[in-house]
Structures are given as C-alpha cells and as structure tokens.
N, C-alpha and C. Protein backbone atom coordinates (compact mmCIF):
# COMPACT_ATOMS: atom_id res chain seq x y z
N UNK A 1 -34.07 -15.38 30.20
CA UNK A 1 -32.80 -15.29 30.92
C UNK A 1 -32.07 -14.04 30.47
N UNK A 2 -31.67 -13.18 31.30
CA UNK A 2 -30.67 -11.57 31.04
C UNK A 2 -29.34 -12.03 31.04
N UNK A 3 -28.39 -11.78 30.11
CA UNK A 3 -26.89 -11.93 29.96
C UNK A 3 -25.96 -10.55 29.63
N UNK A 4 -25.58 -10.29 30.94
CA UNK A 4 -25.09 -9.13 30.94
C UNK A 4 -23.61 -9.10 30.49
N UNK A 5 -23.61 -7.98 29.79
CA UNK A 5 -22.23 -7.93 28.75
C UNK A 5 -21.31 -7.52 29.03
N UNK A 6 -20.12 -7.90 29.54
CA UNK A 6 -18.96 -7.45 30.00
C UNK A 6 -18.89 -6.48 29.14
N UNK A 7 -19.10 -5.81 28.10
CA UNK A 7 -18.36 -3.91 28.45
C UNK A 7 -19.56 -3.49 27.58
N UNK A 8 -19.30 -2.29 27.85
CA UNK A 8 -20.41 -1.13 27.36
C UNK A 8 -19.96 -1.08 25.64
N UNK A 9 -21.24 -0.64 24.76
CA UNK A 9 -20.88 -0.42 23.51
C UNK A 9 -22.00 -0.67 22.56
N UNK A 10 -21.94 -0.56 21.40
CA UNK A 10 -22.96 -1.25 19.93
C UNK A 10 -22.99 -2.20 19.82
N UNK A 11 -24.08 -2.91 19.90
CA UNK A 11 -24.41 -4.41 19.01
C UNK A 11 -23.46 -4.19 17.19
N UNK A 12 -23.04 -4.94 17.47
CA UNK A 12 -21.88 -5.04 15.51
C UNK A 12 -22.76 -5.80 15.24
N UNK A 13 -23.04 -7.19 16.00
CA UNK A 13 -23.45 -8.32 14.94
C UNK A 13 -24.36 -9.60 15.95
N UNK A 14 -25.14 -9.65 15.14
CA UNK A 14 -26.30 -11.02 16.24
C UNK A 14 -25.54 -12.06 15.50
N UNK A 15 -24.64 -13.28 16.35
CA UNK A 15 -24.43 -14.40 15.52
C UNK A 15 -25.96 -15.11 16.32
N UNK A 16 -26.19 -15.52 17.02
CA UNK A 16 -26.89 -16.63 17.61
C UNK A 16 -28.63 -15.53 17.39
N UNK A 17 -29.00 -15.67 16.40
CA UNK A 17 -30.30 -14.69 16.38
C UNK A 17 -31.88 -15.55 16.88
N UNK A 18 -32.07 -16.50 17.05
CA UNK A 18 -32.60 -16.97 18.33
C UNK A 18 -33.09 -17.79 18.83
N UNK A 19 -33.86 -18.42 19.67
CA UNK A 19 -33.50 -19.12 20.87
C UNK A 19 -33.07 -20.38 20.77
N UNK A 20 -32.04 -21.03 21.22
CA UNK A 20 -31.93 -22.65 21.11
C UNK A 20 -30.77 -22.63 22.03
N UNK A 21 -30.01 -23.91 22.22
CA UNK A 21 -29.62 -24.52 23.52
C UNK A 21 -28.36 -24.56 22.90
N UNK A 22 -27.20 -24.01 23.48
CA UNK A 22 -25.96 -23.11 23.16
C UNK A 22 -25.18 -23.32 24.08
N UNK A 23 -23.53 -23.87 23.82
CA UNK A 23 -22.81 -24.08 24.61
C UNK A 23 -22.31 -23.24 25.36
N UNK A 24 -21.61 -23.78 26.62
CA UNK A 24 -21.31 -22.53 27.72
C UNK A 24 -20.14 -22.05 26.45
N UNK A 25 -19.66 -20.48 26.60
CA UNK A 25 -18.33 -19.88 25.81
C UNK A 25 -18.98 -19.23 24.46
N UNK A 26 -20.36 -20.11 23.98
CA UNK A 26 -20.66 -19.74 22.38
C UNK A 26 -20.61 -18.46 22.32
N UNK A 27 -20.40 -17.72 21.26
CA UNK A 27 -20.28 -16.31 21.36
C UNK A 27 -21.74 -16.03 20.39
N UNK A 28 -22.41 -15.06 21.72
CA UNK A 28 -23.69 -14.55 20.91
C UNK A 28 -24.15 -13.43 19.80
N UNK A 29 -23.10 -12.23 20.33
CA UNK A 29 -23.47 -10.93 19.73
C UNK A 29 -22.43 -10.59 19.91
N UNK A 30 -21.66 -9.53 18.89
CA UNK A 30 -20.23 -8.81 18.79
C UNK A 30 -20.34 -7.62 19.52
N UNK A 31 -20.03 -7.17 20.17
CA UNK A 31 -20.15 -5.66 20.67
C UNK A 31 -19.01 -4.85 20.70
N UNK A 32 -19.05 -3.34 20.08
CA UNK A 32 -17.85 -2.98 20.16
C UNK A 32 -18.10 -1.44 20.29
N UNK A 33 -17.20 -0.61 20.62
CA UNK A 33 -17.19 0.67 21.03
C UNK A 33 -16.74 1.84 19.34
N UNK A 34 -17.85 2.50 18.48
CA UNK A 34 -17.41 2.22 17.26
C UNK A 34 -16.68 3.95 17.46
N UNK A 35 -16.27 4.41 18.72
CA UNK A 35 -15.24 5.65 18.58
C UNK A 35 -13.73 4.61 18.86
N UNK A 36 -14.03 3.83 18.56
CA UNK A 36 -12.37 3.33 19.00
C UNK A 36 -12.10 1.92 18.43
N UNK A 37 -12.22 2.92 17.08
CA UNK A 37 -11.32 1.86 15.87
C UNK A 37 -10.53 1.20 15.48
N UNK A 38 -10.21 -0.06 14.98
CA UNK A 38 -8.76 0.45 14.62
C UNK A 38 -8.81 -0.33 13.09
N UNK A 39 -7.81 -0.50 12.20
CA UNK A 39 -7.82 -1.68 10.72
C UNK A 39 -6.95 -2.40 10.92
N UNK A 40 -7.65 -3.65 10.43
CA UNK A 40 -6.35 -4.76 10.49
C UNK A 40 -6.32 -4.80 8.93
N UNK A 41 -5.40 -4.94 8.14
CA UNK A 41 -5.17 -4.76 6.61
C UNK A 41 -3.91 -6.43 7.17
N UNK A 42 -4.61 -7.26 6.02
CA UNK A 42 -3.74 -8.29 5.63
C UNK A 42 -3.11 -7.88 4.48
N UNK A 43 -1.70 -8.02 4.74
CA UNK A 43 -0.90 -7.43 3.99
C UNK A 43 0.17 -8.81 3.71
N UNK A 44 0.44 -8.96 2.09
CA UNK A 44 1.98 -10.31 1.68
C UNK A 44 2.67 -9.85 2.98
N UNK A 45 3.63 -11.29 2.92
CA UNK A 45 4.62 -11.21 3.77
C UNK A 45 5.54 -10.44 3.61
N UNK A 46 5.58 -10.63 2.10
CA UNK A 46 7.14 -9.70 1.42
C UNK A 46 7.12 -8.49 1.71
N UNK A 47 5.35 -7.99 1.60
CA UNK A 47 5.20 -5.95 2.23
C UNK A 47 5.63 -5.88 3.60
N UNK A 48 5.28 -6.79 4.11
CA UNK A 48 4.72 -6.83 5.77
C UNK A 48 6.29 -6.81 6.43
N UNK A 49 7.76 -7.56 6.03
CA UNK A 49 8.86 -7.27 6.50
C UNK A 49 9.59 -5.83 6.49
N UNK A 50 8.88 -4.99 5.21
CA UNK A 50 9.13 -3.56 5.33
C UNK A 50 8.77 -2.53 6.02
N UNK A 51 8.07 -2.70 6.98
CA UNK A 51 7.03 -2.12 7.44
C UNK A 51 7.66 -1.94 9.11
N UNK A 52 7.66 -0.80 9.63
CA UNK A 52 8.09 -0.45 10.66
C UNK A 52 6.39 -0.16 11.76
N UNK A 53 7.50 -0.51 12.86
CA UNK A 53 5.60 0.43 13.95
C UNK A 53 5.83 1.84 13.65
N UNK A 54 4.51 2.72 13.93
CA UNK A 54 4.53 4.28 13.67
C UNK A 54 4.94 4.51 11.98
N UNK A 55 5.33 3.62 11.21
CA UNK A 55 4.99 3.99 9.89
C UNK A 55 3.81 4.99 9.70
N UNK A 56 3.62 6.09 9.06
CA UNK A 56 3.09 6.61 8.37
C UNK A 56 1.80 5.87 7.29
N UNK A 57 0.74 5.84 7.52
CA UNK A 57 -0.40 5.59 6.21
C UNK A 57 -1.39 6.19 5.69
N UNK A 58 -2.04 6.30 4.69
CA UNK A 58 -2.68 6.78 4.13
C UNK A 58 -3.77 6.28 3.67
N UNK A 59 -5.09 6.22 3.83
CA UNK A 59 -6.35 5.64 4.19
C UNK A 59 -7.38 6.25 3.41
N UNK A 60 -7.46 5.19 1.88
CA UNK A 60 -8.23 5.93 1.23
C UNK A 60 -9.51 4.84 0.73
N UNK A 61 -10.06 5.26 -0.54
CA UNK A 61 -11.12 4.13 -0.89
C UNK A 61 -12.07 3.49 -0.15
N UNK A 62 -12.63 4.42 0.78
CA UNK A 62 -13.64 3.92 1.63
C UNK A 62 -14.70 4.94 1.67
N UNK A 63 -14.87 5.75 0.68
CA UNK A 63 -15.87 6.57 0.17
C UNK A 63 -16.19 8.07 0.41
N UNK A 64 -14.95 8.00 1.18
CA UNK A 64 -14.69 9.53 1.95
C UNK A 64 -13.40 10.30 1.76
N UNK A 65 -13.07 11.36 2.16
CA UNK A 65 -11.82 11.79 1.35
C UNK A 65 -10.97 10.85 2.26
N UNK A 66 -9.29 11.31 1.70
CA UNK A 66 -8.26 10.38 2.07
C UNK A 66 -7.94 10.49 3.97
N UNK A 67 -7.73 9.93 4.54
CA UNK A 67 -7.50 10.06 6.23
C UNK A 67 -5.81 9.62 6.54
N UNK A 68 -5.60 9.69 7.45
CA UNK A 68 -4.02 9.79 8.13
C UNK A 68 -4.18 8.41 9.08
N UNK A 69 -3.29 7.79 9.21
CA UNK A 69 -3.30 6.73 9.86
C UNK A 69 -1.77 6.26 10.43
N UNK A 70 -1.21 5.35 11.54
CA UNK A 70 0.17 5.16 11.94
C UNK A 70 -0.35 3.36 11.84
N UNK A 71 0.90 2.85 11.82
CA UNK A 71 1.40 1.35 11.69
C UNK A 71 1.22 1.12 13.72
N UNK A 72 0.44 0.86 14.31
CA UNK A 72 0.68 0.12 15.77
C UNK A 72 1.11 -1.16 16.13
N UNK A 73 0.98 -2.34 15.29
CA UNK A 73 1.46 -3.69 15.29
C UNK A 73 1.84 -4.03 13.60
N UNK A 74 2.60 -5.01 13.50
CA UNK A 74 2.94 -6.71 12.60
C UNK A 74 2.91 -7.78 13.11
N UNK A 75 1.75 -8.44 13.19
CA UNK A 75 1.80 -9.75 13.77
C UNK A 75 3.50 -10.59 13.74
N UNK A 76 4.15 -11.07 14.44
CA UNK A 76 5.26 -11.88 13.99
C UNK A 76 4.97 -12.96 13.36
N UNK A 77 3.34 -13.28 13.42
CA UNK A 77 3.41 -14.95 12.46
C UNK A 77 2.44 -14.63 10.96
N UNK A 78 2.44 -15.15 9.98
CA UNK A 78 1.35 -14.81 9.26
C UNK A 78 0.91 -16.17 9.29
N UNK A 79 -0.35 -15.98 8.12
CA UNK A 79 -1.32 -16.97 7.60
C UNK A 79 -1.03 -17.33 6.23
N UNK A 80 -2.05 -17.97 5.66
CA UNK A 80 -2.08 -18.52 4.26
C UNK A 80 -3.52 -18.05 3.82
N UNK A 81 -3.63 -17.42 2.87
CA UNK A 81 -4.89 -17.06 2.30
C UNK A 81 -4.79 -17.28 0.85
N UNK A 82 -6.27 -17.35 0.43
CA UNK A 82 -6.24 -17.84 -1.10
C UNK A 82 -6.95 -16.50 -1.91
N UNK A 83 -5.70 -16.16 -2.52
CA UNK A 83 -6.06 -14.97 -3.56
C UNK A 83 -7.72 -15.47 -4.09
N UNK A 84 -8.23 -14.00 -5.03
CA UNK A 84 -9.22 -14.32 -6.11
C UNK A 84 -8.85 -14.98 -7.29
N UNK A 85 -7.88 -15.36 -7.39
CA UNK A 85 -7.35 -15.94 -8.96
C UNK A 85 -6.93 -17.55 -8.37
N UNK A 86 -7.32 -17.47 -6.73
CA UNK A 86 -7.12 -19.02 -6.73
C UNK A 86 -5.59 -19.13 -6.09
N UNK A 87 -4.53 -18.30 -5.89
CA UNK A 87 -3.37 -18.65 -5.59
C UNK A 87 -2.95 -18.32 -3.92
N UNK A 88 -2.44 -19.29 -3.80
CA UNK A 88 -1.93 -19.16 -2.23
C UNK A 88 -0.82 -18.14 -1.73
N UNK A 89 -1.29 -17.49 -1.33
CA UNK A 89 -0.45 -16.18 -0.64
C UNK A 89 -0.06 -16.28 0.71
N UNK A 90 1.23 -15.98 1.73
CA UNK A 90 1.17 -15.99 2.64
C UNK A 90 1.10 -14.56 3.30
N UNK A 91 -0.03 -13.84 4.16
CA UNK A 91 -0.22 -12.78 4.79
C UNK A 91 0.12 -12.84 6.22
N UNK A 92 0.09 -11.44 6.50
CA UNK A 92 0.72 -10.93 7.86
C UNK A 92 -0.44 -9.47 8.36
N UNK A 93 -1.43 -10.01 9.54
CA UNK A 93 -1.81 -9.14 10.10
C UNK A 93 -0.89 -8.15 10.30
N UNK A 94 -1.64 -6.27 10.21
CA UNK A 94 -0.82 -5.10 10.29
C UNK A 94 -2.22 -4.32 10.82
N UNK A 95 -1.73 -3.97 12.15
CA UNK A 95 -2.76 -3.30 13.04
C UNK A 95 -2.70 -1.55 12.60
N UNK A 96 -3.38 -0.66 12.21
CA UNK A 96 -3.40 0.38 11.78
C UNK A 96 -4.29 0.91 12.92
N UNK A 97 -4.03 2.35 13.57
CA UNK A 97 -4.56 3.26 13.94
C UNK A 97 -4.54 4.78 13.07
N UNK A 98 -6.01 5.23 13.57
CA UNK A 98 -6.37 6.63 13.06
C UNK A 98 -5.29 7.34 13.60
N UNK A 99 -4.84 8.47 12.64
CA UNK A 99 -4.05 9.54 13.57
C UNK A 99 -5.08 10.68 13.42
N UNK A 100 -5.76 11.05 12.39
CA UNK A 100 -7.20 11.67 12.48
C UNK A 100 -8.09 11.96 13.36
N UNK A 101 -8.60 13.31 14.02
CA UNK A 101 -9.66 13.11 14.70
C UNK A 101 -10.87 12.48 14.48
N UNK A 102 -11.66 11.48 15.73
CA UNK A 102 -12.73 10.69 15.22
C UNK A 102 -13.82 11.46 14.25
N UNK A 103 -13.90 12.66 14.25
CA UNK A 103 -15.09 13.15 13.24
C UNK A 103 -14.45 13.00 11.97
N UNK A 104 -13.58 13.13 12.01
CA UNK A 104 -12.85 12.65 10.25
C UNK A 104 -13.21 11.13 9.77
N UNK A 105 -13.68 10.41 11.03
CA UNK A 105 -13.75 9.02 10.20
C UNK A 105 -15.01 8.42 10.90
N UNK A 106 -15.65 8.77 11.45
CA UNK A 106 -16.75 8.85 12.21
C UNK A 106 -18.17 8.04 11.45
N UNK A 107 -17.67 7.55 10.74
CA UNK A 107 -18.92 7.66 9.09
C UNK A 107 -18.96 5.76 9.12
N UNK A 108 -17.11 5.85 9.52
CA UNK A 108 -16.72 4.24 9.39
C UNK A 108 -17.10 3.20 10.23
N UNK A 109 -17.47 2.34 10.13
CA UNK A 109 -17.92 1.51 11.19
C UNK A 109 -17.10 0.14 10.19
N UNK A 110 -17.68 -1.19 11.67
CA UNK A 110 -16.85 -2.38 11.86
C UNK A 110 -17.34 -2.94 10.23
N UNK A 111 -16.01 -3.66 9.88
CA UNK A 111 -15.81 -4.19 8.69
C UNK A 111 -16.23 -3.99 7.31
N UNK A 112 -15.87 -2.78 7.69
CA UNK A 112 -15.86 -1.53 6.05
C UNK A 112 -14.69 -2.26 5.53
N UNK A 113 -14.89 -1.60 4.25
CA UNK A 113 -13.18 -1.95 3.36
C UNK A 113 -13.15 -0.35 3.13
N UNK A 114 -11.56 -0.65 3.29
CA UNK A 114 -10.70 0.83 3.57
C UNK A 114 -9.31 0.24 2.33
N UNK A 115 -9.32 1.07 1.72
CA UNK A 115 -7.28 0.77 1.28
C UNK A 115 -6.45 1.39 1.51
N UNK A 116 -4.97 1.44 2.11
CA UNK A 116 -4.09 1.61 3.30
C UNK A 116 -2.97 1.49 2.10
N UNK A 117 -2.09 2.72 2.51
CA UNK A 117 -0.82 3.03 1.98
C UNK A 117 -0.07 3.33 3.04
N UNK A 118 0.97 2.41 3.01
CA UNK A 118 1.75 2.09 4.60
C UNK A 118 3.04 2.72 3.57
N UNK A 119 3.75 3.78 4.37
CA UNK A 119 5.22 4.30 3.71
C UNK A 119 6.22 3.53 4.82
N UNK A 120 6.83 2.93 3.58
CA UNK A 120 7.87 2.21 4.26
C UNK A 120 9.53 3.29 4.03
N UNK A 121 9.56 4.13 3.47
CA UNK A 121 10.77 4.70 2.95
C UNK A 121 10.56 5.87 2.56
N UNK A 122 10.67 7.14 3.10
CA UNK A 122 10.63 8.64 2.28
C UNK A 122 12.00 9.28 2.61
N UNK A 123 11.99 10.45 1.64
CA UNK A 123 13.48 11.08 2.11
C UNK A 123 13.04 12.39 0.86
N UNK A 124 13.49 13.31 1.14
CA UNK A 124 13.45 14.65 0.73
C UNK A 124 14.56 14.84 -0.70
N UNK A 125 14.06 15.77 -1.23
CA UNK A 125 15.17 16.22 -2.69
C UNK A 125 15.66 14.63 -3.00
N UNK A 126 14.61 13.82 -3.68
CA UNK A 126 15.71 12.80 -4.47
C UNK A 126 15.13 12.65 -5.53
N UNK A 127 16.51 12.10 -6.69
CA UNK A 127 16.18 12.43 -8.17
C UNK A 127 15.57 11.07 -8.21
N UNK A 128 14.63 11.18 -9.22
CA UNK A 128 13.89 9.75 -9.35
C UNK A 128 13.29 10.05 -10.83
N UNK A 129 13.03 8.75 -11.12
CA UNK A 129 12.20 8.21 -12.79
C UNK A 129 11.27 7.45 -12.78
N UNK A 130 10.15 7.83 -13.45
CA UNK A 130 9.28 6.60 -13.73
C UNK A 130 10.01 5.47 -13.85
N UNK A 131 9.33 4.62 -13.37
CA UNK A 131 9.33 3.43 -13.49
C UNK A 131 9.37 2.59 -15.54
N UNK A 132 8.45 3.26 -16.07
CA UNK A 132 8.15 3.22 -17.22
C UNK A 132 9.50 3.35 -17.69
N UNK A 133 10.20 4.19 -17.48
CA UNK A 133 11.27 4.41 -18.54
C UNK A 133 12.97 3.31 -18.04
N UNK A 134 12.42 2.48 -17.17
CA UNK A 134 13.80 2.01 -16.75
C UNK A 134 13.38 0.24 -17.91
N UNK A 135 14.93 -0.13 -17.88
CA UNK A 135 14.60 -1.14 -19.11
C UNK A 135 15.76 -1.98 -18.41
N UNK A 136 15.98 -3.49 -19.04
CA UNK A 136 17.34 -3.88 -18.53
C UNK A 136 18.52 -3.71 -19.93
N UNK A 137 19.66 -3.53 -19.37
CA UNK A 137 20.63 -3.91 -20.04
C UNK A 137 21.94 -4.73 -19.72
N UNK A 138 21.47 -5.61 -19.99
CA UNK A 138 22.56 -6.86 -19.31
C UNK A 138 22.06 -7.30 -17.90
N UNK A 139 23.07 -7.02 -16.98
CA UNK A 139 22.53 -7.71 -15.78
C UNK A 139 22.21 -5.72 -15.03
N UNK A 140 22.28 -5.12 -15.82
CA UNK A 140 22.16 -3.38 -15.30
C UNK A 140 20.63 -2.84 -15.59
N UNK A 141 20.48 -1.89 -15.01
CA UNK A 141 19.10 -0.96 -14.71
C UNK A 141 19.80 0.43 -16.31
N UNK A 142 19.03 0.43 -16.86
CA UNK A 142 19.25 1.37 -17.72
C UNK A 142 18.33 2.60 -18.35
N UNK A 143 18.15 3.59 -19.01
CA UNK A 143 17.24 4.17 -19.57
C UNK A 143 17.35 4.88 -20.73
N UNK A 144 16.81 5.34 -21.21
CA UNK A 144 17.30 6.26 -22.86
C UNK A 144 17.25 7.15 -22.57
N UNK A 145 18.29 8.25 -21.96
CA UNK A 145 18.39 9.90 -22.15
C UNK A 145 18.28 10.47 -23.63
N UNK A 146 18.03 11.35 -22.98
CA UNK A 146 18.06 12.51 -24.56
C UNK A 146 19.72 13.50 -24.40
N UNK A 147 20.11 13.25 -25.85
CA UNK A 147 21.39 13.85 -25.71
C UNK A 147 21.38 14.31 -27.32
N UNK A 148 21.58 16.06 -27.23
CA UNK A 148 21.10 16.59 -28.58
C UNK A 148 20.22 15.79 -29.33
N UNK A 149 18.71 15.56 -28.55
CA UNK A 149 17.60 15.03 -29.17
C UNK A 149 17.83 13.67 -30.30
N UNK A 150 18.95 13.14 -29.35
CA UNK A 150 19.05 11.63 -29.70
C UNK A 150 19.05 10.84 -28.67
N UNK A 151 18.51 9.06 -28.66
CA UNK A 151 18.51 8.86 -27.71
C UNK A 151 19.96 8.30 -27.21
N UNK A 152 20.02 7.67 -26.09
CA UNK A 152 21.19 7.13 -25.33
C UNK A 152 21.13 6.79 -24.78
N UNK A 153 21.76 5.03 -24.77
CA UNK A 153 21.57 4.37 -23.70
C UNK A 153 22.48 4.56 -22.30
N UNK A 154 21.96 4.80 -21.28
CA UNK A 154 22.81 5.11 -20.00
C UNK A 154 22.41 4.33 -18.74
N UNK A 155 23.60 3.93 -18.12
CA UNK A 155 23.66 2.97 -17.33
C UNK A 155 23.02 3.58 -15.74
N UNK A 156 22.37 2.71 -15.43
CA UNK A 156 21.52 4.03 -13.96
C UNK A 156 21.93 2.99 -12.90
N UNK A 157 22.13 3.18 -11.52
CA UNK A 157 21.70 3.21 -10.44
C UNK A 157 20.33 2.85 -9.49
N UNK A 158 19.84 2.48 -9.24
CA UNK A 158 18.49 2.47 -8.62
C UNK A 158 18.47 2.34 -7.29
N UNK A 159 17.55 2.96 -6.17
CA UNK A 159 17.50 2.37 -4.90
C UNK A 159 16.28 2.10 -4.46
N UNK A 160 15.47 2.97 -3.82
CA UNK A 160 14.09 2.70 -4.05
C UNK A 160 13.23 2.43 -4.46
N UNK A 161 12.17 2.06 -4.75
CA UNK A 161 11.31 2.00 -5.99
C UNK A 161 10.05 1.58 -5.68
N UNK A 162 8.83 1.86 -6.03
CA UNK A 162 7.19 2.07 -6.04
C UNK A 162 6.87 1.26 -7.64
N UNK A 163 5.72 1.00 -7.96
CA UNK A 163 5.02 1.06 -8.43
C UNK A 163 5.15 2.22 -9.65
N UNK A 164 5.54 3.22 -9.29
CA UNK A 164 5.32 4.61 -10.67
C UNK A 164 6.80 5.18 -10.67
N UNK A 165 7.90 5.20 -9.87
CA UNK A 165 8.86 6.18 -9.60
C UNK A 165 10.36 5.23 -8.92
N UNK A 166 11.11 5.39 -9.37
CA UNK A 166 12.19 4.81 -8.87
C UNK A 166 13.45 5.47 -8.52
N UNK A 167 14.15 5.61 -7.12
CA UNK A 167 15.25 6.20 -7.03
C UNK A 167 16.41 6.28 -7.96
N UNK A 168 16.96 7.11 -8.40
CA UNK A 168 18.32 7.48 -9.24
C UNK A 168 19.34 7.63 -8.29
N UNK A 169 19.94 6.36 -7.52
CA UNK A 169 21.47 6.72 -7.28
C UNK A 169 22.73 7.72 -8.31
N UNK A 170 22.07 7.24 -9.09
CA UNK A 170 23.58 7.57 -10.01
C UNK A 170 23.14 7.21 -12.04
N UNK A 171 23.83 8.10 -12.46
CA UNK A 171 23.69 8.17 -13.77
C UNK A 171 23.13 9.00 -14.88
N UNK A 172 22.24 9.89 -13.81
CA UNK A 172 21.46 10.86 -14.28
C UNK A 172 21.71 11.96 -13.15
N UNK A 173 20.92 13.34 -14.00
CA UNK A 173 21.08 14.46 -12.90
C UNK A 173 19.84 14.89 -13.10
N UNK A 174 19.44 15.90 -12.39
CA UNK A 174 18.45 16.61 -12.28
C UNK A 174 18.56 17.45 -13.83
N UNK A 175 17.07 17.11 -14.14
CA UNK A 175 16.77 17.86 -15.66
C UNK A 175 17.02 17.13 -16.74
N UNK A 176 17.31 15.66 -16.93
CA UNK A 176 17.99 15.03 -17.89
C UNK A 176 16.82 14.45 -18.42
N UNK A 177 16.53 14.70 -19.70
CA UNK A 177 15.36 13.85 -20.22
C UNK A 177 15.65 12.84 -20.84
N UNK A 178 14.09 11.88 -19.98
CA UNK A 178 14.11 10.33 -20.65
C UNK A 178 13.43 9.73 -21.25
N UNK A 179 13.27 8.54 -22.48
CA UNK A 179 12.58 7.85 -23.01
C UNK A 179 11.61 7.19 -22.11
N UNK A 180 10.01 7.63 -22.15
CA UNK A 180 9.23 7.07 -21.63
C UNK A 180 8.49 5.88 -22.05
N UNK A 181 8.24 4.39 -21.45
CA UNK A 181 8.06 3.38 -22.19
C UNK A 181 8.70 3.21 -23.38
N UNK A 182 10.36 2.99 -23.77
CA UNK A 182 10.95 2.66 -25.33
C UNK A 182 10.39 1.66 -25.47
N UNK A 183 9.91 1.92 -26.97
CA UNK A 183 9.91 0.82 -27.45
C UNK A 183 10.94 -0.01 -28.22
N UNK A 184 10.55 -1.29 -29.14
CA UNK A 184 12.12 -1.75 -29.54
C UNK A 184 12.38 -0.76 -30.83
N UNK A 185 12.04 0.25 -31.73
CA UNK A 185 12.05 0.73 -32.47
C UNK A 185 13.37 1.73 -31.60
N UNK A 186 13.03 2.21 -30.67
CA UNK A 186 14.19 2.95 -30.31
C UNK A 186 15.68 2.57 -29.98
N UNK A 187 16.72 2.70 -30.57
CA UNK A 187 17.67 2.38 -30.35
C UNK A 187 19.03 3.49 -29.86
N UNK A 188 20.19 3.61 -29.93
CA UNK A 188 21.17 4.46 -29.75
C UNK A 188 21.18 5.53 -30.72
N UNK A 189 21.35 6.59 -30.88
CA UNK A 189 21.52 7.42 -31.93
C UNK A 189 19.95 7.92 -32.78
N UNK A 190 18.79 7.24 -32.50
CA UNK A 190 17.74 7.42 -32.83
C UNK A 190 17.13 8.72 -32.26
N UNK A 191 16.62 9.24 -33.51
CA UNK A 191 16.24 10.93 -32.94
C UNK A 191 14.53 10.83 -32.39
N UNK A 192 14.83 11.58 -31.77
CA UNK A 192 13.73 11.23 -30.49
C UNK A 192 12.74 12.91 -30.51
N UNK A 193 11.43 12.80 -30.86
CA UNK A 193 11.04 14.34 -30.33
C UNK A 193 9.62 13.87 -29.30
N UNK A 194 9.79 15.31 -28.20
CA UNK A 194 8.89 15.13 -27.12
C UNK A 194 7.69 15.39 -27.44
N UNK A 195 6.69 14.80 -27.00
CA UNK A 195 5.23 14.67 -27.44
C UNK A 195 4.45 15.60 -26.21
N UNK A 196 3.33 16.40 -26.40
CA UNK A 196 2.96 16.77 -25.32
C UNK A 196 1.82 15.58 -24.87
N UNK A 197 1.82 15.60 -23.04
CA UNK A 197 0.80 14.75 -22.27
C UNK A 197 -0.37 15.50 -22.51
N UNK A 198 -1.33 14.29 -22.17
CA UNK A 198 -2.65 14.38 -22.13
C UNK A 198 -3.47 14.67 -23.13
C-alpha cells in the first residue's frame, strides 16, 4: 500500500518501522524540511516572564561557533517537568528563530541540543560589579571599596543583574575599586592590597 505525504521534505524519524495493523491517525514517520528550523528551548517560568518576542539570542554549545537567533513565541501556558536532581520545575515553551543565514547553521538538524542566551535587558555605558563582590548588609546590597587602600563598607544600589555582573544604580562611580569575594577576615579599615589575575 503507497501513503502519500502531505508535504515535501526528510524522513527525521521511522516511528512505526514495520509492517503491522495501525490505527487510522497513527503517526508513521516525522518529516520535516531541515532548511527551516526553528528551537524550542524549555525555559523556568520565572525566565520565561522576562522574555519579550524579537528578544535578541545567542546560540551556542552545539559544536559550532556561536550563531544569532530572535525570541518568535512564549507559549502562555507552561508544563511541569522533572529536573535531573529529581525536582519539579514548572517550564514554558520559547520558540527561537535563526537570524543567521542557513549556511551558518546548516550542520544542525532535528533534535540537536543547542544552549540559548535569550537577552532580556541591555543598555549602553552602565556602571556595573561583579556579582562576587556584592554582600548583604542589613536589609541593603553592599560592597567593600578601596579608600586609601583600606577597605569600606558602602551602601550600593542595584538594578539589573546576571549571573557575573550587576547594575550600580548608585553608590559607586566609575573607577572605584572593589573587594572581590570578601571574606569574613575583611572588615572596615582593613588594609587591602590588589593581587594580580590569572
């Protein structure tokens, strides 16, 4: 018997590999057109409310250099998925398109793993700090400046914030050096000298 395939394209995947007696609807073989991609990245809920359409992403870890990508959907509903450590997470489909020409990604085919940096927030000339060096003090965001190569505790501001870098509303200026990771050994008035990286 011939079963002709509503659209043109690649075999992805044989589910039904062969012959036996199969309900009308069963789905046999995946077919898909592999110049016209797109990623679905399950993303927490908590990321997934930040996240605008046409966001900006960045598409790396899939064995090739880094690629350009835009935000096209957020599902409005998510799911429930179970982390590797066993814990229940609630996710939110996030439809990603290439902004890349297809020879830039041409390599990729259906259900690769890709990792996706969706910018939810950029803005030009802003003062910012590691992350490392912000500490609490009281119910405040704080850090240890250097002031005549002592330290000092100073009360900061924050707005943004990543993973490595955090916005400086207020408290610091451009050029002000800070205690990176203090430890509790460091206190007020404690003389502080800079170490070179790496």
């Amino acid at each position: 018997m011939q079963i002709s395939a509503p659209v043109t394209g690649r075999i992805l995947k044989i589910i039904q590999d062969s012959e036996a007696v199969v309900q009308a609807g069963t789905p046999l073989i995946d077919i898909g057109n592999p110049v016209d991609l797109e990623m679905v990245a399950d993303l927490l809920s908590t990321d997934a409310v930040q996240i605008k359409v046409d966001a900006p992403v960045r598409i790396d870890g899939w064995g090739g250099p880094p690629m350009q990508g835009r935000v096209v959907r957020v599902d409005p509903a998510g799911f429930v998925k179970i982390s590797a450590l066993g814990i229940e997470e609630q996710r939110v489909r996030t439809t990603i398109d290439f902004a890349d020409p297809p020879e830039t990604w041409s390599r990729l085919g259906h259900d690769y793993r890709v990792i996706v940096h969706v910018t939810v927030w950029s803005a030009d000339d802003v003062l910012s700090v590691p992350v490392g060096a912000l500490f609490r003090l009281g119910e405040d965001w704080a850090v240890f400046s250097l002031k005549d190569g002592r330290a000092s505790p100073t009360i900061v501001k924050i707005g943004h914030r990543n993973g490595r870098m955090a916005e400086v509303l207020s408290g610091l200026s451009a050029g002000d050096r800070v205690v990176l990771h203090p430890s509790d050994r460091v206190r007020k008035g404690v003389a502080v000298s800079e170490r070179e990286s790496g």
